[in-house]
PDB file of N, CA and C in Angstrom:
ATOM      1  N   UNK A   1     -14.729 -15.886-137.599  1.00  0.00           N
ATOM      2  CA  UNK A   1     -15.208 -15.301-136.365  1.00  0.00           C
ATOM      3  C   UNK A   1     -16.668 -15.689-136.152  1.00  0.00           C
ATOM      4  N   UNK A   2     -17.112 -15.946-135.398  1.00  0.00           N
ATOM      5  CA  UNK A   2     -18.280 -16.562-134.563  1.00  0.00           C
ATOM      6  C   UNK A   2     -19.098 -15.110-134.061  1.00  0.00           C
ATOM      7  N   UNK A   3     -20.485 -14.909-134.698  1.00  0.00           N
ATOM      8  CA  UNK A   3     -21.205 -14.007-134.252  1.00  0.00           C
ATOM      9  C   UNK A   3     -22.282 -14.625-133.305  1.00  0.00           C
ATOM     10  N   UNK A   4     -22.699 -13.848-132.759  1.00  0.00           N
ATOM     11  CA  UNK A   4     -23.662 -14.238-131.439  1.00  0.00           C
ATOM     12  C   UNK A   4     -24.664 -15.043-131.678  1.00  0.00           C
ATOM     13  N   UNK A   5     -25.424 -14.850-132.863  1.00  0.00           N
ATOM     14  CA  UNK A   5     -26.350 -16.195-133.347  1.00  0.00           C
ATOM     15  C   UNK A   5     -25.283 -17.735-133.323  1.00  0.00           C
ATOM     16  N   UNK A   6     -24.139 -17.645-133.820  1.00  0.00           N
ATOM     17  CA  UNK A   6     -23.506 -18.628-133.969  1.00  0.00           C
ATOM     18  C   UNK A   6     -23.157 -19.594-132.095  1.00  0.00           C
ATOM     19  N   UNK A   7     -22.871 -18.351-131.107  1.00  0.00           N
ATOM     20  CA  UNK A   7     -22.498 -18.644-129.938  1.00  0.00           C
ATOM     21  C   UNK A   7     -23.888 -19.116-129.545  1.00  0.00           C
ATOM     22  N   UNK A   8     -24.921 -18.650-129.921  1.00  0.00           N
ATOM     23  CA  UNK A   8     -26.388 -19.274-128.794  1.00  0.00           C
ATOM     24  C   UNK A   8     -26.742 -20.482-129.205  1.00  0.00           C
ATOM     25  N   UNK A   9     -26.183 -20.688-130.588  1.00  0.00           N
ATOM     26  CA  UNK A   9     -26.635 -22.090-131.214  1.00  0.00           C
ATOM     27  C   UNK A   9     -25.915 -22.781-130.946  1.00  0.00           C
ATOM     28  N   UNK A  10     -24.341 -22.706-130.903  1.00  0.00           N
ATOM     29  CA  UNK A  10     -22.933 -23.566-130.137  1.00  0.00           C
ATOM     30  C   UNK A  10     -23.362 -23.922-128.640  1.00  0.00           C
ATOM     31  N   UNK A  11     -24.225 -22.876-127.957  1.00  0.00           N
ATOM     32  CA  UNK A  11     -24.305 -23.483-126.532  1.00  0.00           C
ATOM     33  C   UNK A  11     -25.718 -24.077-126.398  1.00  0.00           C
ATOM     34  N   UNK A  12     -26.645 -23.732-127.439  1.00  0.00           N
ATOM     35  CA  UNK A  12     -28.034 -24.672-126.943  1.00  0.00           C
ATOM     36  C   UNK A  12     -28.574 -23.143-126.343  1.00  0.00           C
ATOM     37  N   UNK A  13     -28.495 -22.119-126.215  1.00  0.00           N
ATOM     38  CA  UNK A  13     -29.286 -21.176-125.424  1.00  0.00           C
ATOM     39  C   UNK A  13     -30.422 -20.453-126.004  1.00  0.00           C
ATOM     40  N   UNK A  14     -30.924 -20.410-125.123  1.00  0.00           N
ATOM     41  CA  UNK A  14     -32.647 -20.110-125.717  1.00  0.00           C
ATOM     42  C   UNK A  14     -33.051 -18.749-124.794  1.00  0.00           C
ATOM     43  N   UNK A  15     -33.863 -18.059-125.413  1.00  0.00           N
ATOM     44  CA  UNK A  15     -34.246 -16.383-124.290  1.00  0.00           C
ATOM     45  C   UNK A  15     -34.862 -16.934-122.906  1.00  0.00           C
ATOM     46  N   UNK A  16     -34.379 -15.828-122.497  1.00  0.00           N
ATOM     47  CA  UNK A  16     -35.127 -16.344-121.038  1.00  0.00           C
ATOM     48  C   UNK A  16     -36.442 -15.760-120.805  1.00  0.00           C
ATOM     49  N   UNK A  17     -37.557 -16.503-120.459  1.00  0.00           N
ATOM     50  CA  UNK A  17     -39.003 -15.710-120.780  1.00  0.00           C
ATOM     51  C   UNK A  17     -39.448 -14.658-120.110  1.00  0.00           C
ATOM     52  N   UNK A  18     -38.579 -14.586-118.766  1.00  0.00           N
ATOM     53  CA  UNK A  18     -38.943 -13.510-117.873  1.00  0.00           C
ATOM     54  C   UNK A  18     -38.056 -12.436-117.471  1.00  0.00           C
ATOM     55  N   UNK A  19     -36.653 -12.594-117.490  1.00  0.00           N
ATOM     56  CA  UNK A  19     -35.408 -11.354-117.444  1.00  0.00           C
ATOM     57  C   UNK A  19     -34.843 -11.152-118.680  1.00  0.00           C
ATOM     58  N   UNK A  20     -35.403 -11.503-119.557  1.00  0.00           N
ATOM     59  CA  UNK A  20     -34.528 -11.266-120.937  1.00  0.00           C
ATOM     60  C   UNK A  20     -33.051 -11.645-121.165  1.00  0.00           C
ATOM     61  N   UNK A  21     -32.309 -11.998-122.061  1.00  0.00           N
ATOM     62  CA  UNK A  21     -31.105 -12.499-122.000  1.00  0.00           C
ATOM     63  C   UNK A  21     -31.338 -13.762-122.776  1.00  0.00           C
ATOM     64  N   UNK A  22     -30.245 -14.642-122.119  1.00  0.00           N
ATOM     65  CA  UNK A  22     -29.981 -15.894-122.793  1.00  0.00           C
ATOM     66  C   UNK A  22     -29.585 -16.900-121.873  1.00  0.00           C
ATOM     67  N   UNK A  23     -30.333 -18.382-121.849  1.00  0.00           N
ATOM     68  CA  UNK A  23     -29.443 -18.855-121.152  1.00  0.00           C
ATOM     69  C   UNK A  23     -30.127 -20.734-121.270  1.00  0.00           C
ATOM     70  N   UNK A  24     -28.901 -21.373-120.587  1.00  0.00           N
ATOM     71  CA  UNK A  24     -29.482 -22.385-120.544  1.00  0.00           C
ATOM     72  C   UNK A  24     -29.948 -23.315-119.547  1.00  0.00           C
ATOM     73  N   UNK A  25     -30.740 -24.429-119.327  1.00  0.00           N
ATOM     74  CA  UNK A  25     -30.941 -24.594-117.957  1.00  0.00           C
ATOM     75  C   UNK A  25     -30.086 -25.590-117.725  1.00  0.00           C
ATOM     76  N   UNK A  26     -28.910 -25.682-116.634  1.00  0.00           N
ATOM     77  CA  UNK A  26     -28.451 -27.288-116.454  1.00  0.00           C
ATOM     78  C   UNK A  26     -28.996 -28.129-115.489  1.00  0.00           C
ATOM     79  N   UNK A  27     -30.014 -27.376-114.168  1.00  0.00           N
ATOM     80  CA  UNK A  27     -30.186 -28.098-113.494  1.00  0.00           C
ATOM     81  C   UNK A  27     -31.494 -27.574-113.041  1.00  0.00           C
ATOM     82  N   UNK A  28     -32.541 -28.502-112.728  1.00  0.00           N
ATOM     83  CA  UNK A  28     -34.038 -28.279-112.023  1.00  0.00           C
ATOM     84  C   UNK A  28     -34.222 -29.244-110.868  1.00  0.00           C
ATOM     85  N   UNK A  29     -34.124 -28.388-109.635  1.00  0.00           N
ATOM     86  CA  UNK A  29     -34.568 -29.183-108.369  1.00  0.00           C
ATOM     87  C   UNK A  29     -36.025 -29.847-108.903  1.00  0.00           C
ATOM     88  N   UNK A  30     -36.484 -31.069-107.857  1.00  0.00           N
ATOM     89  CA  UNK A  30     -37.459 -31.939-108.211  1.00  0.00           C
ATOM     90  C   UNK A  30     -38.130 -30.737-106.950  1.00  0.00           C
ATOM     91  N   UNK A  31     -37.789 -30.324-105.697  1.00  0.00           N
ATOM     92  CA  UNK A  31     -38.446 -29.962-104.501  1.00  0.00           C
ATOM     93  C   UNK A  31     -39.427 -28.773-105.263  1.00  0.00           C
ATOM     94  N   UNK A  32     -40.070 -28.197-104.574  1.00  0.00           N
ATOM     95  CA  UNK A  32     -40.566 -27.125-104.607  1.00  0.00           C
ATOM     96  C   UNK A  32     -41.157 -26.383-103.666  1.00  0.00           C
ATOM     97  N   UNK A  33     -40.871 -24.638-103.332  1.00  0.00           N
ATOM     98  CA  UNK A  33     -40.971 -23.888-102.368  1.00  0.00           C
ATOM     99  C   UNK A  33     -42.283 -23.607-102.349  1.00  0.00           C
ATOM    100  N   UNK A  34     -43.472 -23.523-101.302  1.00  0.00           N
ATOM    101  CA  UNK A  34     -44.487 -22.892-100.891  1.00  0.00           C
ATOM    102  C   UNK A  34     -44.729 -21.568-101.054  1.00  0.00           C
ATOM    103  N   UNK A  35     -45.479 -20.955-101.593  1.00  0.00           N
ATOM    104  CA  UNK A  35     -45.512 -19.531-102.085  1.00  0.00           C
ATOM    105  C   UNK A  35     -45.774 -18.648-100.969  1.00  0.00           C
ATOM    106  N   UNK A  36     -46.332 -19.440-100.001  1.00  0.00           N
ATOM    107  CA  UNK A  36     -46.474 -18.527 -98.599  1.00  0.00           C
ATOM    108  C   UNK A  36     -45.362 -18.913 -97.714  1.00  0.00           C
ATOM    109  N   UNK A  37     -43.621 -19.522 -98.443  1.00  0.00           N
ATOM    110  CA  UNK A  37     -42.894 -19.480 -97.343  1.00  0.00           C
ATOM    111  C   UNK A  37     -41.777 -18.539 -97.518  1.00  0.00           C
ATOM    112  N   UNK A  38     -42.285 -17.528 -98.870  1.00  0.00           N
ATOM    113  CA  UNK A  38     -41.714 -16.484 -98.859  1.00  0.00           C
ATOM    114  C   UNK A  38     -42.099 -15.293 -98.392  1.00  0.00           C
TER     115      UNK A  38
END
C-alpha cells in the first residue's frame, strides 16, 4: 500500500507556497495580466 509521501513523490508534487496543499504545475502562460486590470 502506497502512503501519501509515496503518492507526492510518484507524482512529482511539491506544497503549494500560498494555499497549502499539494500540487504540480503542468502549464505556465508566457502572457501576463496587469495588476490594475483587475
Amino acid at each position: 500500500m502506497m502512503t501519501a509521501d509515496d503518492v507526492k513523490k510518484a507524482l512529482g508534487l511539491t506544497p503549494h507556497p500560498r494555499e497549502g496543499g499539494w500540487y504540480v504545475r503542468t502549464y505556465e502562460a508566457s502572457e501576463m495580466i496587469a495588476a490594475d486590470a483587475f
